[in-house]
C-alpha atoms as a PDB file:
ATOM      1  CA  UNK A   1    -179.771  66.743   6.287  1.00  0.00           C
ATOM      2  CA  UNK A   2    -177.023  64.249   4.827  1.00  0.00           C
ATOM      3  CA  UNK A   3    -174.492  66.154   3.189  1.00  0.00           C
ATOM      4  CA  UNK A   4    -170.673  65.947   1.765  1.00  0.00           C
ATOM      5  CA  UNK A   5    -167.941  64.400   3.783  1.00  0.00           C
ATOM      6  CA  UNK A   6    -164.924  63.713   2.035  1.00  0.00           C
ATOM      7  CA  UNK A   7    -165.021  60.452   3.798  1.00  0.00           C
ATOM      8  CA  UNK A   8    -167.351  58.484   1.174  1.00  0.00           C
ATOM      9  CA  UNK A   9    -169.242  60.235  -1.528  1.00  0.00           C
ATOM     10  CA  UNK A  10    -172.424  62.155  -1.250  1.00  0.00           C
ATOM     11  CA  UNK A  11    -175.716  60.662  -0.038  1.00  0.00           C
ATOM     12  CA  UNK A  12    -173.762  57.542   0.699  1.00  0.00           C
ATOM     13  CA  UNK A  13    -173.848  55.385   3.765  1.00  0.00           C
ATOM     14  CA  UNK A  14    -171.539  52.930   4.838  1.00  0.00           C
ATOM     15  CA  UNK A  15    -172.788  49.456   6.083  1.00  0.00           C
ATOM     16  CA  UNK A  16    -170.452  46.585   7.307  1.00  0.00           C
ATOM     17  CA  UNK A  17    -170.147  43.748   9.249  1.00  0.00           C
ATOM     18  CA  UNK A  18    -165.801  44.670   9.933  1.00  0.00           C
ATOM     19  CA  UNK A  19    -165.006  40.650   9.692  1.00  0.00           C
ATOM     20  CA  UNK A  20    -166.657  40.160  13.390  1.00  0.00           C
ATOM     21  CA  UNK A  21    -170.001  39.300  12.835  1.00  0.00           C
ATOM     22  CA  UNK A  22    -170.810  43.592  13.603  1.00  0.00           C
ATOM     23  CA  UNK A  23    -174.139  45.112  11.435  1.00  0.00           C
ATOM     24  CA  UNK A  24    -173.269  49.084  11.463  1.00  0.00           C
ATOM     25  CA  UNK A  25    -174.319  51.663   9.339  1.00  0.00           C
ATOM     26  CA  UNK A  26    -172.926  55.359   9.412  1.00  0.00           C
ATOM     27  CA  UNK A  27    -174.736  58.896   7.965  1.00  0.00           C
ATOM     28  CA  UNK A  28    -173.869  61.891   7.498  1.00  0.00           C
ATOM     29  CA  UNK A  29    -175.818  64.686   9.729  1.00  0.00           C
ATOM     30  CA  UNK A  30    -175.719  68.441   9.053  1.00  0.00           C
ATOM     31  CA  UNK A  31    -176.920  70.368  11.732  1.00  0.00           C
ATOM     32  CA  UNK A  32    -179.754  72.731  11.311  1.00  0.00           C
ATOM     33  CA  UNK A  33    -180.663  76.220  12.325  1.00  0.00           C
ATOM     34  CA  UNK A  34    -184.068  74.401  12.876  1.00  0.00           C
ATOM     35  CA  UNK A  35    -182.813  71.701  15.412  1.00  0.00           C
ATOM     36  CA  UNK A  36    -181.107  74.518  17.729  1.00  0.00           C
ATOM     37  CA  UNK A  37    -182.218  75.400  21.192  1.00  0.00           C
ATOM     38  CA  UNK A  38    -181.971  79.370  22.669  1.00  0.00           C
ATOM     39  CA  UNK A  39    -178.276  78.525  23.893  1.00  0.00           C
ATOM     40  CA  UNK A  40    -177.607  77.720  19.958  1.00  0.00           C
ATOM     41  CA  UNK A  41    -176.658  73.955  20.463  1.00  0.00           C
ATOM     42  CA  UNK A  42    -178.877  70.920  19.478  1.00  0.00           C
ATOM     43  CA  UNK A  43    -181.441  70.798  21.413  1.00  0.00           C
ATOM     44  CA  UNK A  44    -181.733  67.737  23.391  1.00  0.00           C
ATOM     45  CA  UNK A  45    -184.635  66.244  21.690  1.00  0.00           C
ATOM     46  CA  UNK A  46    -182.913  66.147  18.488  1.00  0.00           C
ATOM     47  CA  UNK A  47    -180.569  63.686  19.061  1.00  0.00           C
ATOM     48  CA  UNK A  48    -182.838  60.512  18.963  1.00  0.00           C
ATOM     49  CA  UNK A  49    -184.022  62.134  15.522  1.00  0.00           C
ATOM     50  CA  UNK A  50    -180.766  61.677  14.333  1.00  0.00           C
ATOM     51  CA  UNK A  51    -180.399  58.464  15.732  1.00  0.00           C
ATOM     52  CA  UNK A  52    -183.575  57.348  13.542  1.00  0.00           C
ATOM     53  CA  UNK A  53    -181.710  58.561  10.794  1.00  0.00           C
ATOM     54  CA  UNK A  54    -178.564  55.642  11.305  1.00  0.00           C
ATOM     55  CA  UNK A  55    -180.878  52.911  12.593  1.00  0.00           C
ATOM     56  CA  UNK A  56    -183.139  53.627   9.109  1.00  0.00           C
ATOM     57  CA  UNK A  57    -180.195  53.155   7.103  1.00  0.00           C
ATOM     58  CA  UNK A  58    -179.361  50.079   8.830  1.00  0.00           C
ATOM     59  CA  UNK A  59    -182.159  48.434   9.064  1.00  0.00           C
ATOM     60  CA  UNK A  60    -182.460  49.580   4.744  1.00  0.00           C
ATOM     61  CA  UNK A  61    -179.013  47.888   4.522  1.00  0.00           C
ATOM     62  CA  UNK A  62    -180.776  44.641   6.343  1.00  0.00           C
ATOM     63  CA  UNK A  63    -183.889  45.037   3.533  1.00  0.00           C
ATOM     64  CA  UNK A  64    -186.106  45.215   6.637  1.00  0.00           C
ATOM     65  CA  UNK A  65    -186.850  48.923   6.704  1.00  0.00           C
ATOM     66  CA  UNK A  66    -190.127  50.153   8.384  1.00  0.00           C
ATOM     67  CA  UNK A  67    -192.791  49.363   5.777  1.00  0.00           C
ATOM     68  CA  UNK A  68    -190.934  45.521   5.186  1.00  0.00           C
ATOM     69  CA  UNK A  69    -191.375  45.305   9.227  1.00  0.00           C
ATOM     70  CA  UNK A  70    -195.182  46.365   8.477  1.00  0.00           C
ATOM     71  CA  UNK A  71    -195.708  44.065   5.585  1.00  0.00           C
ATOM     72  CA  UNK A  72    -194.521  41.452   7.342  1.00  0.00           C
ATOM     73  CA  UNK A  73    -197.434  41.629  10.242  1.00  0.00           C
ATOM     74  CA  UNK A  74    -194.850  43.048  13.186  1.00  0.00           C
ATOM     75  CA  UNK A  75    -194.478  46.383  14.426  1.00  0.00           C
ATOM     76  CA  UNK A  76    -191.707  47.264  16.325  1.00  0.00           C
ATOM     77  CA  UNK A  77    -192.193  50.116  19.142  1.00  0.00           C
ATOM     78  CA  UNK A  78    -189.557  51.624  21.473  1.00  0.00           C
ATOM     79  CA  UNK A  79    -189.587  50.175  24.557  1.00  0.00           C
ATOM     80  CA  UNK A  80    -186.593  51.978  26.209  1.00  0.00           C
ATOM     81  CA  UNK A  81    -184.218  55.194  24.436  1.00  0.00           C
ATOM     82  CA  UNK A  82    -180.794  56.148  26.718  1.00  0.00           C
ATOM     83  CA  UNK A  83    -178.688  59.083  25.561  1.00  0.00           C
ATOM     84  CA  UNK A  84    -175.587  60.081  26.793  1.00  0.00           C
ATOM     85  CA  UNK A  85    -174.494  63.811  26.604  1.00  0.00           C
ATOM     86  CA  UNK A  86    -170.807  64.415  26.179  1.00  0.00           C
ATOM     87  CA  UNK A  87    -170.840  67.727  24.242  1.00  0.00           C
ATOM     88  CA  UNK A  88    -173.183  69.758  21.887  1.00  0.00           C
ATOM     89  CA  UNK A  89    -173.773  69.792  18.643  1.00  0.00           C
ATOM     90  CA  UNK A  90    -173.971  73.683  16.964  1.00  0.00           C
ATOM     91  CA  UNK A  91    -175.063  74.836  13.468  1.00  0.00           C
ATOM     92  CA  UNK A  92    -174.191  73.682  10.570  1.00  0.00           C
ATOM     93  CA  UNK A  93    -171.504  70.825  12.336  1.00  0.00           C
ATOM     94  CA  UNK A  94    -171.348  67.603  10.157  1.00  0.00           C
ATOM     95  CA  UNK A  95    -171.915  64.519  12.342  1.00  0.00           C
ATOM     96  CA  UNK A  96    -171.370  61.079  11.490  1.00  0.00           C
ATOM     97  CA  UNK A  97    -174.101  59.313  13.483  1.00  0.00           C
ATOM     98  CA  UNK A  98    -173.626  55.436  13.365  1.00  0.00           C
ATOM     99  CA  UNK A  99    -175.923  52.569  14.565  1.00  0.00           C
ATOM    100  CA  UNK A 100    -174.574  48.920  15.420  1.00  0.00           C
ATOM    101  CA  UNK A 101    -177.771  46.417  15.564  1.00  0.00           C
ATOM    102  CA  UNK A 102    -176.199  44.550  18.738  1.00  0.00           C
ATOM    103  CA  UNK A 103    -179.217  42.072  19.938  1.00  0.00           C
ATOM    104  CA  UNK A 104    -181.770  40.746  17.386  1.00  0.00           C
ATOM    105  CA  UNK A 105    -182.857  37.271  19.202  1.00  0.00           C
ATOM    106  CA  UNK A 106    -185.222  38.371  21.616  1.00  0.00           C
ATOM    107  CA  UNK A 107    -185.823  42.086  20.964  1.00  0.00           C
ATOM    108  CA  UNK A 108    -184.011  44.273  18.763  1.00  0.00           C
ATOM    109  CA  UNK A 109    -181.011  46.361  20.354  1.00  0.00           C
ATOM    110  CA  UNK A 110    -179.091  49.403  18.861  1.00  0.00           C
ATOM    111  CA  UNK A 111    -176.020  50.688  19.686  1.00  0.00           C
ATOM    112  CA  UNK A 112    -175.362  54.839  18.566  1.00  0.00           C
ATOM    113  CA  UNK A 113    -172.651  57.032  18.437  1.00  0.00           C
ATOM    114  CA  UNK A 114    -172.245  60.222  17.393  1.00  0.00           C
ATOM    115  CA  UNK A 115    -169.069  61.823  15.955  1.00  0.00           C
ATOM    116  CA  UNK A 116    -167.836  65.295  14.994  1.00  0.00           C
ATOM    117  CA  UNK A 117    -167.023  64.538  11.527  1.00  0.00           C
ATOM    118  CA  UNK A 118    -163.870  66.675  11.260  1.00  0.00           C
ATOM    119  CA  UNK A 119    -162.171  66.045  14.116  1.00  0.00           C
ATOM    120  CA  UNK A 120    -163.878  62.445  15.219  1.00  0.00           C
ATOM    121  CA  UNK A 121    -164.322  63.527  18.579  1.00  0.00           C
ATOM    122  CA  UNK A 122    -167.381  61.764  20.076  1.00  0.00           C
ATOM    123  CA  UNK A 123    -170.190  63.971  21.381  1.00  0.00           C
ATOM    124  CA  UNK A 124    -173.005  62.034  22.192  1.00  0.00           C
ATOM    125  CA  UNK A 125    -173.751  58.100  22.506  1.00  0.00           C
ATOM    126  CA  UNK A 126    -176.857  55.620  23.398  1.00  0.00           C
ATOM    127  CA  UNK A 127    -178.804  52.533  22.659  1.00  0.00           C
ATOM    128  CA  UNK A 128    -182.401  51.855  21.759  1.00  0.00           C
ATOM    129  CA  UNK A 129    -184.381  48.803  22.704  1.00  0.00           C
ATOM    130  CA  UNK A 130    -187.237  47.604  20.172  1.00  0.00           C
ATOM    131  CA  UNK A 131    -189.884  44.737  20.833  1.00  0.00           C
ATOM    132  CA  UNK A 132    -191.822  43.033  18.475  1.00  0.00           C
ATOM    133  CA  UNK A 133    -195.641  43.055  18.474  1.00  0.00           C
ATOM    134  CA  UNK A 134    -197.723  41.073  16.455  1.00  0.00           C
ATOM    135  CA  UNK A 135    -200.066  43.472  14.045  1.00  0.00           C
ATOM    136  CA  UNK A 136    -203.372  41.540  14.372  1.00  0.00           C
ATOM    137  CA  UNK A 137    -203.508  40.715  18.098  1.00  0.00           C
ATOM    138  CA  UNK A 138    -201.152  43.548  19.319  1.00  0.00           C
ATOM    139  CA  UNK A 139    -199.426  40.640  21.652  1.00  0.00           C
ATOM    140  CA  UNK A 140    -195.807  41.413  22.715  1.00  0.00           C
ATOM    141  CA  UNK A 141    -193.529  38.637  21.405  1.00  0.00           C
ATOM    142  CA  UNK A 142    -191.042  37.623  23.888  1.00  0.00           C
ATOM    143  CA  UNK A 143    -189.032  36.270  20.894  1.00  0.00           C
ATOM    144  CA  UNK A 144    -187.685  38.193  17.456  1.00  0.00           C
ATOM    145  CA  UNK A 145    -189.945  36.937  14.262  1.00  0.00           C
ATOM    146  CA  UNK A 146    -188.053  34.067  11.945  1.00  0.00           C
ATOM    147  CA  UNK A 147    -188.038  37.296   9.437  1.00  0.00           C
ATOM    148  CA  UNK A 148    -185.767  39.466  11.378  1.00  0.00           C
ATOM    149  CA  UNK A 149    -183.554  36.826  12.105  1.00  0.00           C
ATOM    150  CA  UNK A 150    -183.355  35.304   8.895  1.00  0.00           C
ATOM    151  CA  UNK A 151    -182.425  38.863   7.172  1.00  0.00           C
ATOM    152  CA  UNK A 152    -179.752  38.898   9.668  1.00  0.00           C
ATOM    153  CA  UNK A 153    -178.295  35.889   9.321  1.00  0.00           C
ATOM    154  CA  UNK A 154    -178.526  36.402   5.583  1.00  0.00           C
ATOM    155  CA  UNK A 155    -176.553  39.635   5.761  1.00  0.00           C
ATOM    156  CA  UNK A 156    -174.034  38.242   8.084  1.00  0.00           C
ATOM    157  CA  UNK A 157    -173.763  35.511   5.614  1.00  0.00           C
ATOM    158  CA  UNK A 158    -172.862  38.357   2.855  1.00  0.00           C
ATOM    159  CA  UNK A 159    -175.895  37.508   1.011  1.00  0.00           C
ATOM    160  CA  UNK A 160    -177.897  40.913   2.248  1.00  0.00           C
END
């Protein structure tokens, strides 16, 4: 669930490229009672759910969001997900979860992190690793589609 954070205003993201060429987008996460495990901390599983969440909103911020990737004859499965434990989550915890596209040339790369929103302490980080396949012949590409890396060139240009 986004929520409140008195960080940027409600059911805002941020997006920027920090002067260094870096494509990151941030969300806020409230933990739910629904995403708990019996030792009432997020269960494990959750976390790439919330890293869907970031990547969305980055990939939105690049104007190549899931049904532009569709439309434009590619689909783009995960190929390889590590996560990196460093502590829980628990109920009701705000979480800034942010996602840093980090490779786009040959496959698509993300970069995650995920912070305690009060106290910024980190509590869990990873990467995901997307290819592209074409939509008609389901062939693997072994290269990223013009369209992906024209969108990010034209963000990185500051005409996203």
């Amino acid at each position: 669930m986004l929520s409140n954070s008195s960080k940027w205003p409600k059911g805002k993201t941020r997006t920027s490229d920090n002067g260094e060429g870096k494509i990151r987008a941030e969300v806020i996460v409230e933990v739910q009672f629904h995403d708990l495990d019996p030792m009432e901390i997020v269960w494990h599983g959750n976390y790439p759910k919330y890293f869907e969440v970031a990547r969305t909103e980055l990939f939105c911020q690049l104007g190549y969001d899931i049904p532009d990737m569709r439309d434009s004859g590619y689909m783009w499965p995960i190929v390889d997900l590590q996560i990196k434990y460093i502590r829980p989550a628990v109920y009701l915890q705000k979480l800034i979860v942010s996602a840093e596209l980090v490779e786009w040339e040959n496959r698509i790369k993300v970069k995650y992190e995920i912070r305690d929103a009060e106290t910024g302490d980190r509590l869990t980080k990873g990467h995901s690793v997307q290819v592209a396949v074409d939509g008609d012949s389901k062939e693997l590409l072994f290269v990223s589609p013009e369209i992906l890396l024209e969108k990010v060139e034209r963000y990185l240009n500051g005409n996203g």
